[in-house]
PDB file of N, CA and C in Angstrom:
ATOM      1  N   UNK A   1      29.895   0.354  14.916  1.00  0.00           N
ATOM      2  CA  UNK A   1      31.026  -0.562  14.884  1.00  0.00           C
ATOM      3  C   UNK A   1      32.297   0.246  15.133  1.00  0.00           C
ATOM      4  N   UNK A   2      33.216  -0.336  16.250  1.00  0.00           N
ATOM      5  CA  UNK A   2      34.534  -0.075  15.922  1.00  0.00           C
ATOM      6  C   UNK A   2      35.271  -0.131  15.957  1.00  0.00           C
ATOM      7  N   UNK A   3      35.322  -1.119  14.902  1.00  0.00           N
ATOM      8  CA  UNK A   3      36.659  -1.789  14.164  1.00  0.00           C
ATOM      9  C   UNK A   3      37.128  -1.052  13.203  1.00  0.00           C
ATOM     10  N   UNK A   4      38.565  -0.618  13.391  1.00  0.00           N
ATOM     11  CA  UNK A   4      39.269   0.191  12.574  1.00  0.00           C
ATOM     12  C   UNK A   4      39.075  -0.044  11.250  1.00  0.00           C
ATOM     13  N   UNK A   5      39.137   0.596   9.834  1.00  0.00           N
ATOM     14  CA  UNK A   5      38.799   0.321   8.658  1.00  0.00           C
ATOM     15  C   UNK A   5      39.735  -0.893   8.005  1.00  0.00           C
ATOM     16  N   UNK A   6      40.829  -1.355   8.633  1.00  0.00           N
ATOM     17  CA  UNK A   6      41.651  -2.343   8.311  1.00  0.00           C
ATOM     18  C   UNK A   6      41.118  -3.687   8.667  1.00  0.00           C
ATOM     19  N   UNK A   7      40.403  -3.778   9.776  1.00  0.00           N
ATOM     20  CA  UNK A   7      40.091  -4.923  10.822  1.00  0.00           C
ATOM     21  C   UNK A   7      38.202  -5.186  10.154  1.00  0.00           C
ATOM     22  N   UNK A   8      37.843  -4.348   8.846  1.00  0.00           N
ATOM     23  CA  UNK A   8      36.804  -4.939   8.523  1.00  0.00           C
ATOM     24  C   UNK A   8      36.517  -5.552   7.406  1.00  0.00           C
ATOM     25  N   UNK A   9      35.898  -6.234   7.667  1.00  0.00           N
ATOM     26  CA  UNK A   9      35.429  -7.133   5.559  1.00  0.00           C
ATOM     27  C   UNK A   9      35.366  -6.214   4.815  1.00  0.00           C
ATOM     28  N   UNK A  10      35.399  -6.454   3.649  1.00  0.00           N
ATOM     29  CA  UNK A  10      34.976  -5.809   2.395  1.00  0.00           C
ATOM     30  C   UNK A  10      33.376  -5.122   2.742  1.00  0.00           C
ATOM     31  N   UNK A  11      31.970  -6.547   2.779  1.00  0.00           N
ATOM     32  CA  UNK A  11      31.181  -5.543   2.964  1.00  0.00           C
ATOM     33  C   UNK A  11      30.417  -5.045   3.894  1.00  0.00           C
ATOM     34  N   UNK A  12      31.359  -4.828   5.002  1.00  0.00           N
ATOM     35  CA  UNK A  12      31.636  -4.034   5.905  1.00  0.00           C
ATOM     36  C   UNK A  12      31.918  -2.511   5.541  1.00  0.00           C
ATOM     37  N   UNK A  13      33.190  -2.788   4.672  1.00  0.00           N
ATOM     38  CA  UNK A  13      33.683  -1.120   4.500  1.00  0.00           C
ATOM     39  C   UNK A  13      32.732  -0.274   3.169  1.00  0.00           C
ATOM     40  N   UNK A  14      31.986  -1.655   2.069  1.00  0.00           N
ATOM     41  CA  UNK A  14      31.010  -0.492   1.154  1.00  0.00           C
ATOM     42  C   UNK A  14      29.632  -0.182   2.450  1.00  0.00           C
ATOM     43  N   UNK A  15      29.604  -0.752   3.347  1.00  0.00           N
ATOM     44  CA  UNK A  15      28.346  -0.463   3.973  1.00  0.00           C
ATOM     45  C   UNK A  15      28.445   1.028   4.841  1.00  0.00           C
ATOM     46  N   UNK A  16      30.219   0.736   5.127  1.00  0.00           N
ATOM     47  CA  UNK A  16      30.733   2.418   5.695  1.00  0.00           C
ATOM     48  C   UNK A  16      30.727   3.503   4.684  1.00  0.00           C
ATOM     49  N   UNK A  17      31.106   2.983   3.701  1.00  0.00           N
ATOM     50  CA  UNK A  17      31.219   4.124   2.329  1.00  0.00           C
ATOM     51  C   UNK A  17      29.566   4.264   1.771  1.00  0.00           C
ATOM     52  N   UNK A  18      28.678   3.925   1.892  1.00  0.00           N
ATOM     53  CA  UNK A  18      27.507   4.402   1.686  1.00  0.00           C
ATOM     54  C   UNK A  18      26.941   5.028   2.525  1.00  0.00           C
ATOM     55  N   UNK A  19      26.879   4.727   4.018  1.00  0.00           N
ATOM     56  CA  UNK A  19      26.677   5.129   5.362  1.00  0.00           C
ATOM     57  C   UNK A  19      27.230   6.839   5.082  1.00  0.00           C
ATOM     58  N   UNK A  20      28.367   7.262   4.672  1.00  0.00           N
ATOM     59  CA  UNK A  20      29.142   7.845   4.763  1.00  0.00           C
ATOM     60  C   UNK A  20      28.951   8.753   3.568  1.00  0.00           C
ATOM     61  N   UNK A  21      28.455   8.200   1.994  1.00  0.00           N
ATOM     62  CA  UNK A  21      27.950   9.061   1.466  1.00  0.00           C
ATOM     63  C   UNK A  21      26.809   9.551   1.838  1.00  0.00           C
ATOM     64  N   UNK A  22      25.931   9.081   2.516  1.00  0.00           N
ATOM     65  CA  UNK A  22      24.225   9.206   2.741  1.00  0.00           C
ATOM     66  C   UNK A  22      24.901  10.595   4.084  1.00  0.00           C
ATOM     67  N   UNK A  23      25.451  10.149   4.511  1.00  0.00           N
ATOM     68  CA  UNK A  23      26.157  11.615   6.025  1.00  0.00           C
ATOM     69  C   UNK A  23      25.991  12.929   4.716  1.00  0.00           C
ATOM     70  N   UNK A  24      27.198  12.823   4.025  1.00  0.00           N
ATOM     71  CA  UNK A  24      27.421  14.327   2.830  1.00  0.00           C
ATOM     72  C   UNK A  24      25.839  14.790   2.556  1.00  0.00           C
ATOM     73  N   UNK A  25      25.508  13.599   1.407  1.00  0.00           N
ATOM     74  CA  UNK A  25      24.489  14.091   1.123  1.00  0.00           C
ATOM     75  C   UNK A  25      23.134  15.007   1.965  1.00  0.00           C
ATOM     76  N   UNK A  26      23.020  14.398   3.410  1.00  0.00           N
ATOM     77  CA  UNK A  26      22.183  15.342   4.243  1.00  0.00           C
ATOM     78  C   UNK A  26      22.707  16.268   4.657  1.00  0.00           C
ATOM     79  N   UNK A  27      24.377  16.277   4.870  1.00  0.00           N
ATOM     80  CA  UNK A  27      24.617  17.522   5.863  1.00  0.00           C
ATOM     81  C   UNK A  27      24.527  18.881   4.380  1.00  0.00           C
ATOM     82  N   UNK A  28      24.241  18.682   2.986  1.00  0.00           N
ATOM     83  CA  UNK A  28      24.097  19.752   2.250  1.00  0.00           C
ATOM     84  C   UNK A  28      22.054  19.304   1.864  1.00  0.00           C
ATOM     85  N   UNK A  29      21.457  18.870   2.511  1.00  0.00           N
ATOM     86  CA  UNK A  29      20.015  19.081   2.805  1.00  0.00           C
ATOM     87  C   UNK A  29      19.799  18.925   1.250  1.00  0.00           C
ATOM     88  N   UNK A  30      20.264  17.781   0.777  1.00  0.00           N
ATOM     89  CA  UNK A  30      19.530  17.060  -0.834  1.00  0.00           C
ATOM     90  C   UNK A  30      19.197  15.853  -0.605  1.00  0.00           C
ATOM     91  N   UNK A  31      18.247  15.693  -1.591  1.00  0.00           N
ATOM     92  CA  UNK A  31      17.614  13.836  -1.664  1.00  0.00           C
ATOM     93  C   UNK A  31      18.498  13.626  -2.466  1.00  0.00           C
ATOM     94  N   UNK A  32      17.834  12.926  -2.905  1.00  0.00           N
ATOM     95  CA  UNK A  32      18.862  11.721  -3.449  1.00  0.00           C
ATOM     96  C   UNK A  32      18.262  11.856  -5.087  1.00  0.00           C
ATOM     97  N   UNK A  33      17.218  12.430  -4.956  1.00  0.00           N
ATOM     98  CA  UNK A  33      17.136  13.009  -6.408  1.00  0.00           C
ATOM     99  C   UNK A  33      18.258  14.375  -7.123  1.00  0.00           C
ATOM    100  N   UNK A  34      18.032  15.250  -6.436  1.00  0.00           N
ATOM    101  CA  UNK A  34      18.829  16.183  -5.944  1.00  0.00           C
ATOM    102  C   UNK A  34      20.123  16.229  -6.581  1.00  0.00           C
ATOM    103  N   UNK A  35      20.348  15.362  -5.352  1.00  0.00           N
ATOM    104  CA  UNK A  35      21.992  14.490  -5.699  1.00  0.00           C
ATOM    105  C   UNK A  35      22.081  13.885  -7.190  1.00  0.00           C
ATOM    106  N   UNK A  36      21.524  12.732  -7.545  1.00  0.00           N
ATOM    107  CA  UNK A  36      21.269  12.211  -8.323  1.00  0.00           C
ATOM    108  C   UNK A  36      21.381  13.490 -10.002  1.00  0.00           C
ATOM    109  N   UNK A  37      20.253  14.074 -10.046  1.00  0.00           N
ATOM    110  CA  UNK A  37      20.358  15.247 -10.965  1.00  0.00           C
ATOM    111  C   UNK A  37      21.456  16.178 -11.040  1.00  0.00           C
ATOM    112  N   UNK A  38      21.969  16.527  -9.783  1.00  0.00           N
ATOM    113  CA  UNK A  38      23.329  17.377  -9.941  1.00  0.00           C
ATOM    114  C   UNK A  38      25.089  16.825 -10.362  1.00  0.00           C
ATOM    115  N   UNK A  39      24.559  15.573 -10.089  1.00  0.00           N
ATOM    116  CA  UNK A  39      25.757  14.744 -10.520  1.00  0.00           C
ATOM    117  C   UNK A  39      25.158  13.881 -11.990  1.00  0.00           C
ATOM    118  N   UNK A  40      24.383  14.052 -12.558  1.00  0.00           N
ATOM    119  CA  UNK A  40      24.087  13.187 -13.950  1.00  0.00           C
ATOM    120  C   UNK A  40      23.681  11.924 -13.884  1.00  0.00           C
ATOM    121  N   UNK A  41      23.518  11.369 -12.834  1.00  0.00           N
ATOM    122  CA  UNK A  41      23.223  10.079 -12.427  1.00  0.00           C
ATOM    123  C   UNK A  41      21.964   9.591 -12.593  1.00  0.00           C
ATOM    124  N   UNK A  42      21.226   8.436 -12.268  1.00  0.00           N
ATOM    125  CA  UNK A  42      19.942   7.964 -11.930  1.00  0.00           C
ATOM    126  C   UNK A  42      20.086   8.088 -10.149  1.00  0.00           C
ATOM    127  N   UNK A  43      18.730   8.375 -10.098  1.00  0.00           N
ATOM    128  CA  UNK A  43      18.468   8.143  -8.243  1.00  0.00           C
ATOM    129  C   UNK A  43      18.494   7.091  -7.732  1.00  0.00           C
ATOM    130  N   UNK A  44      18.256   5.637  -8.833  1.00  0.00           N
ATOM    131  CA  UNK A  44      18.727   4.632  -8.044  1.00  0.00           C
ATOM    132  C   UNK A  44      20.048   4.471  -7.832  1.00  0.00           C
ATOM    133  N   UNK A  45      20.801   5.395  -8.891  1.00  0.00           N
ATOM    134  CA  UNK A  45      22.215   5.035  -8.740  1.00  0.00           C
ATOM    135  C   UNK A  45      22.590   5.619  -7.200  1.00  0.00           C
ATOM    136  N   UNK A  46      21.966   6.568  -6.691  1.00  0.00           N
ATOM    137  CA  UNK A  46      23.038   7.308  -5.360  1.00  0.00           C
ATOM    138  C   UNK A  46      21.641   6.427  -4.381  1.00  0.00           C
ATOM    139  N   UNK A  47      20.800   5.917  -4.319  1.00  0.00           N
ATOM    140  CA  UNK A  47      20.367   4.802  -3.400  1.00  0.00           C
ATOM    141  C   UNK A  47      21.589   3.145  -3.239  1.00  0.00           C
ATOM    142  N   UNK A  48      21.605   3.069  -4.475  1.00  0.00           N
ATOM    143  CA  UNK A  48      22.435   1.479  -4.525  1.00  0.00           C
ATOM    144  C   UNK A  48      23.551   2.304  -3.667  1.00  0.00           C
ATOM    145  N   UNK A  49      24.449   3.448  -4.264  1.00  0.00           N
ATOM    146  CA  UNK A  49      25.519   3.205  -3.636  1.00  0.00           C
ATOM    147  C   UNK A  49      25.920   3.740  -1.853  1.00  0.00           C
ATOM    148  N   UNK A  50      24.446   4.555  -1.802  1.00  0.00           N
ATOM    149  CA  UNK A  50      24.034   4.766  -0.143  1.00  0.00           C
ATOM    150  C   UNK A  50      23.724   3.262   0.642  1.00  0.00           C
ATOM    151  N   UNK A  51      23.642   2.487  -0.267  1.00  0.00           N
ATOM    152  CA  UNK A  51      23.281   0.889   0.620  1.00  0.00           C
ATOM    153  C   UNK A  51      24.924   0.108   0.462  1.00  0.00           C
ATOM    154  N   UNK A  52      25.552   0.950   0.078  1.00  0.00           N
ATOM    155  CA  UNK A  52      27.289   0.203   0.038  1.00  0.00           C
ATOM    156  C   UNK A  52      26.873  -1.151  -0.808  1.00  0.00           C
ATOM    157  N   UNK A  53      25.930  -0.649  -2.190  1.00  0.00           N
ATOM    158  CA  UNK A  53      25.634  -1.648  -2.710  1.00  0.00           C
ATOM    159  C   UNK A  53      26.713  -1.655  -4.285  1.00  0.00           C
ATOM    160  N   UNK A  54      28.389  -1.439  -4.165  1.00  0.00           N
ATOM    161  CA  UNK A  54      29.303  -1.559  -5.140  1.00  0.00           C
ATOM    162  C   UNK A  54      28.828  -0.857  -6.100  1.00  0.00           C
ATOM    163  N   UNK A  55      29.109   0.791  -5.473  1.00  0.00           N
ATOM    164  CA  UNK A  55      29.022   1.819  -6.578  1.00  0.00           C
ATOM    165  C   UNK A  55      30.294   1.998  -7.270  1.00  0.00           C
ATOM    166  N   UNK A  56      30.080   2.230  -8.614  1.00  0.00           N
ATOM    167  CA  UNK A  56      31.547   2.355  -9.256  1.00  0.00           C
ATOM    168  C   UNK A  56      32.443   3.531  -9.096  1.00  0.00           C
ATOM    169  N   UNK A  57      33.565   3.551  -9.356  1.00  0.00           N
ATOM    170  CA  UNK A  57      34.326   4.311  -9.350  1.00  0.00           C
ATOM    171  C   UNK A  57      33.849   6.261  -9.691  1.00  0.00           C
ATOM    172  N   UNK A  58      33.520   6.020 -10.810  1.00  0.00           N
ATOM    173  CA  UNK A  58      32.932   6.980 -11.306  1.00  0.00           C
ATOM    174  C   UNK A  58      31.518   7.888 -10.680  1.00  0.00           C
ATOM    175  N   UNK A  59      30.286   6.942 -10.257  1.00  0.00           N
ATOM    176  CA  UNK A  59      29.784   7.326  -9.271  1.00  0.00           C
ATOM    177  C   UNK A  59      30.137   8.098  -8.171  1.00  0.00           C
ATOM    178  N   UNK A  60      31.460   7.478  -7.305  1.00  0.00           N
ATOM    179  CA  UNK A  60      31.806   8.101  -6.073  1.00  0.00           C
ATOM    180  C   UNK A  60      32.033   9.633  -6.589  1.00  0.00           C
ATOM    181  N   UNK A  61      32.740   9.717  -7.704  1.00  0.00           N
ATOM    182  CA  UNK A  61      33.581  10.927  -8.154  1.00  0.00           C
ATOM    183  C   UNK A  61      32.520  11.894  -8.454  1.00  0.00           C
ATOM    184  N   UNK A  62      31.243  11.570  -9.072  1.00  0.00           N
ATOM    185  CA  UNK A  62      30.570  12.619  -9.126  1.00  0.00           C
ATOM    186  C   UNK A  62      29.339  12.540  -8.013  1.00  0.00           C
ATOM    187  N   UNK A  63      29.411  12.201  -7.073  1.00  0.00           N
ATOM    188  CA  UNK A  63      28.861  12.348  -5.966  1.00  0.00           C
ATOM    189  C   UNK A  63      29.796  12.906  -5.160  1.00  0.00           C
ATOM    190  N   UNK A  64      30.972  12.716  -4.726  1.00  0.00           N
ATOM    191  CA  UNK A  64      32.116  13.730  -4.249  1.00  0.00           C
ATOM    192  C   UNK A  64      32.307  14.969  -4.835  1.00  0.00           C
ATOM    193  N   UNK A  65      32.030  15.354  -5.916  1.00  0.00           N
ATOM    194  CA  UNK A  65      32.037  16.854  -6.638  1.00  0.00           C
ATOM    195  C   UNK A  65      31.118  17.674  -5.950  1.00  0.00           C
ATOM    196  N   UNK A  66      29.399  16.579  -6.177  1.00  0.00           N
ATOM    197  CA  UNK A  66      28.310  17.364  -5.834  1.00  0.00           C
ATOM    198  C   UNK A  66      28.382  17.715  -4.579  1.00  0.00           C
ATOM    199  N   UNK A  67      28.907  17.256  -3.212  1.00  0.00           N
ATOM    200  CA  UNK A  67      28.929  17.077  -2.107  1.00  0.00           C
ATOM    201  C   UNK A  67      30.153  17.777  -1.378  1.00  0.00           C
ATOM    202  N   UNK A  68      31.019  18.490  -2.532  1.00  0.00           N
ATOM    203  CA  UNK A  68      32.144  19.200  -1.956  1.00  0.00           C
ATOM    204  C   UNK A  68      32.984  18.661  -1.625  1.00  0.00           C
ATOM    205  N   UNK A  69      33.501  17.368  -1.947  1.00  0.00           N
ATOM    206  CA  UNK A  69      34.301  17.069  -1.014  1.00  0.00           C
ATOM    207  C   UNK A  69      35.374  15.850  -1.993  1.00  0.00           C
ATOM    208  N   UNK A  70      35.379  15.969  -3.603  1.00  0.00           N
ATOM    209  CA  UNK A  70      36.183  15.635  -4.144  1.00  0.00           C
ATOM    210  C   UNK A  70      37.807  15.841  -3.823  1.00  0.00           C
ATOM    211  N   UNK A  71      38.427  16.543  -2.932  1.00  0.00           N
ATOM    212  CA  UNK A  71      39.617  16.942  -2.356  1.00  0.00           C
ATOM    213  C   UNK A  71      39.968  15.422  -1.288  1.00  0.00           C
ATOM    214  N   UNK A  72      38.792  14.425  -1.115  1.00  0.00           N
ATOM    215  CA  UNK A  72      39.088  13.523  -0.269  1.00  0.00           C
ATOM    216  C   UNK A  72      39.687  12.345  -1.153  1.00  0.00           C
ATOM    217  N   UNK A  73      39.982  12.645  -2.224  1.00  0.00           N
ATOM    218  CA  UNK A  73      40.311  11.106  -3.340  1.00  0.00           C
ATOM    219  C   UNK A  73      41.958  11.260  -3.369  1.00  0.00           C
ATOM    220  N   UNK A  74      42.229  12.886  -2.629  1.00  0.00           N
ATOM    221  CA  UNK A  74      44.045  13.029  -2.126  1.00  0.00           C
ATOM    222  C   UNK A  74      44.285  12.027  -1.307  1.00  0.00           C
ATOM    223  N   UNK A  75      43.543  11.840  -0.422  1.00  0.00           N
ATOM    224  CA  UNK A  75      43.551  11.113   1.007  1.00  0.00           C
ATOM    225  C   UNK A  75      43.411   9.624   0.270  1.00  0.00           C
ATOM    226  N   UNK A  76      42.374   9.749  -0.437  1.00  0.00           N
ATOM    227  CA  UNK A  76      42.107   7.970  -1.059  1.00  0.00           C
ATOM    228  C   UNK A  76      43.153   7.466  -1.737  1.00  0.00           C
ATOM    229  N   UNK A  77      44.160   8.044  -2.678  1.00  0.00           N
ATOM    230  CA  UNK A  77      44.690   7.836  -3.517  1.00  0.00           C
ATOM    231  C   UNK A  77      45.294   8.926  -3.577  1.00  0.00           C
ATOM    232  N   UNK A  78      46.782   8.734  -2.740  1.00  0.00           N
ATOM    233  CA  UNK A  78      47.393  10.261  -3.094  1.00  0.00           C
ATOM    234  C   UNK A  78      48.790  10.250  -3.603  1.00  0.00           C
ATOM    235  N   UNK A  79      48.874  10.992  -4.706  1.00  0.00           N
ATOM    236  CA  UNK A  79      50.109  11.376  -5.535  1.00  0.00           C
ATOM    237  C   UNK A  79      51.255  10.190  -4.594  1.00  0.00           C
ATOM    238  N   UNK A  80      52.416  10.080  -6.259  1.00  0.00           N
ATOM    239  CA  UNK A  80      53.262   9.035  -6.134  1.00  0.00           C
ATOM    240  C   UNK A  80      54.169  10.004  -5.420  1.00  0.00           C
ATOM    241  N   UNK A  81      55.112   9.839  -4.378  1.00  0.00           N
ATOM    242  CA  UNK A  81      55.901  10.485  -4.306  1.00  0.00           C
ATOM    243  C   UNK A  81      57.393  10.352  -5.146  1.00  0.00           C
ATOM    244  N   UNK A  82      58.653  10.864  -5.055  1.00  0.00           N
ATOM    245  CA  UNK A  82      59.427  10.173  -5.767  1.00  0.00           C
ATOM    246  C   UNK A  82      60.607  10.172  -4.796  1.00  0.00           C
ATOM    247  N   UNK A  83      61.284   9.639  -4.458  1.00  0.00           N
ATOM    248  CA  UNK A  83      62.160   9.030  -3.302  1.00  0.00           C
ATOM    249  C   UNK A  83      63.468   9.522  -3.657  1.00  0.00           C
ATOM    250  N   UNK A  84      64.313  10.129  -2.827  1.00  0.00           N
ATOM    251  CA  UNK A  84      65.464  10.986  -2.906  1.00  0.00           C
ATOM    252  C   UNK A  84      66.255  10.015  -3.751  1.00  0.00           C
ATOM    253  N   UNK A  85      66.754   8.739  -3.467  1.00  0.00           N
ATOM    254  CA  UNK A  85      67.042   7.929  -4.784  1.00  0.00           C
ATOM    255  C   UNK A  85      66.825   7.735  -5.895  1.00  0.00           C
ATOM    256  N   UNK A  86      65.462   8.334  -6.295  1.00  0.00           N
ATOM    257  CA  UNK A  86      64.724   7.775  -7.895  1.00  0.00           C
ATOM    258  C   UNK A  86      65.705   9.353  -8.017  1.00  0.00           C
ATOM    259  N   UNK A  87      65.826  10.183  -7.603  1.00  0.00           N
ATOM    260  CA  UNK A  87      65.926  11.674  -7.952  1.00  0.00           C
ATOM    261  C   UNK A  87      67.531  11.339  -8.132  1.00  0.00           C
ATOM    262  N   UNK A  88      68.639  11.013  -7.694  1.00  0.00           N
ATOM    263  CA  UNK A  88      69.904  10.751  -7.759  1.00  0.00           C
ATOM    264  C   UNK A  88      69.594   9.817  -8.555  1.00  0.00           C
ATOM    265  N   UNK A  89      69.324   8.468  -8.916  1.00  0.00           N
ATOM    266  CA  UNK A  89      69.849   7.674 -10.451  1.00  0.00           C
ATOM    267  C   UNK A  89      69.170   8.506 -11.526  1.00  0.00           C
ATOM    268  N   UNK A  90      68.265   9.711 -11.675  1.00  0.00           N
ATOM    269  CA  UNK A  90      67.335  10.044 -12.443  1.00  0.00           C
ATOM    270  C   UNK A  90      68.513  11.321 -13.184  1.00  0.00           C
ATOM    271  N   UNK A  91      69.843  11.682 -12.005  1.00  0.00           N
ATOM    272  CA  UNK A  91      70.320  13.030 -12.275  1.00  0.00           C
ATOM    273  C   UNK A  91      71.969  11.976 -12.433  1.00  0.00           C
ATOM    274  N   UNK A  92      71.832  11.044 -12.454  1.00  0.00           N
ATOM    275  CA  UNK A  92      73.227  10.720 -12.652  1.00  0.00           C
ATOM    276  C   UNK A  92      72.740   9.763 -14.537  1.00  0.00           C
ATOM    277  N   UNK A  93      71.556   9.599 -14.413  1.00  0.00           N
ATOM    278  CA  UNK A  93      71.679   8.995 -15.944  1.00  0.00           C
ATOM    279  C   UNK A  93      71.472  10.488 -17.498  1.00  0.00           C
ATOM    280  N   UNK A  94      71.355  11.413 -16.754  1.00  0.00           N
ATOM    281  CA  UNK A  94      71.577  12.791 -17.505  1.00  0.00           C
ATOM    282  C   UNK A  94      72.530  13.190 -17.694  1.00  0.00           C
ATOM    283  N   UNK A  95      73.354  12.316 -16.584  1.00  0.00           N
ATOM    284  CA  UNK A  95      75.112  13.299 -16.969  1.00  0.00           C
ATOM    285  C   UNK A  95      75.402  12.360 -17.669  1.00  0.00           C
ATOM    286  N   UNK A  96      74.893  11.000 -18.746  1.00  0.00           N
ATOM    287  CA  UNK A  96      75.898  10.309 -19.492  1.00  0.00           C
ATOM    288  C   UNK A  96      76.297   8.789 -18.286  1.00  0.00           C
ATOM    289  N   UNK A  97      75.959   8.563 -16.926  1.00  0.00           N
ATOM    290  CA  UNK A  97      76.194   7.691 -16.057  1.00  0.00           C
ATOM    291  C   UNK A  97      74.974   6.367 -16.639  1.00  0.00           C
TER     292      UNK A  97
END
């Protein structure tokens, strides 16, 4: 498929995000037991969520550890920035303003 990740359904995109964990997991040559045991999990758990079958939050995170590649949840969810304005009302309510 390719339709940009914006232009697809919901389960469309867990079917990419399992697709996509099942990629990690082979390119470091583990089953899914493997996987499963090195992250604390059950093996059905890293099957359900290789079928983009609404793995939880927590799942992804320790399947991203095992797989090297927890540095991608920057990209998923990355730091608030703070906007040259929040920084000026933030330094004018210190002086007493």
């Amino acid at each position: 498929m390719d339709l940009r990740i914006t232009e697809r359904t919901d389960p469309e995109i867990m079917k990419e995000l399992g697709e996509r964990l099942t990629r990690l997991r082979r390119s470091r040559s583990l089953t899914q037991a493997d996987a499963a045991e090195r992250a604390g999990i059950d093996r059905t758990t890293v099957s359900r969520a290789e079928r983009g079958d609404n793995p939880n939050l927590l799942t992804v995170i320790r399947l991203l550890r095992v797989y090297g590649r927890l540095e991608a949840l920057d990209q998923f969810i990355p730091a608030a920035e703070v906007s040259p304005m929040q920084l000026v009302r933030a330094a004018r309510r210190g002086y007493g303003g």
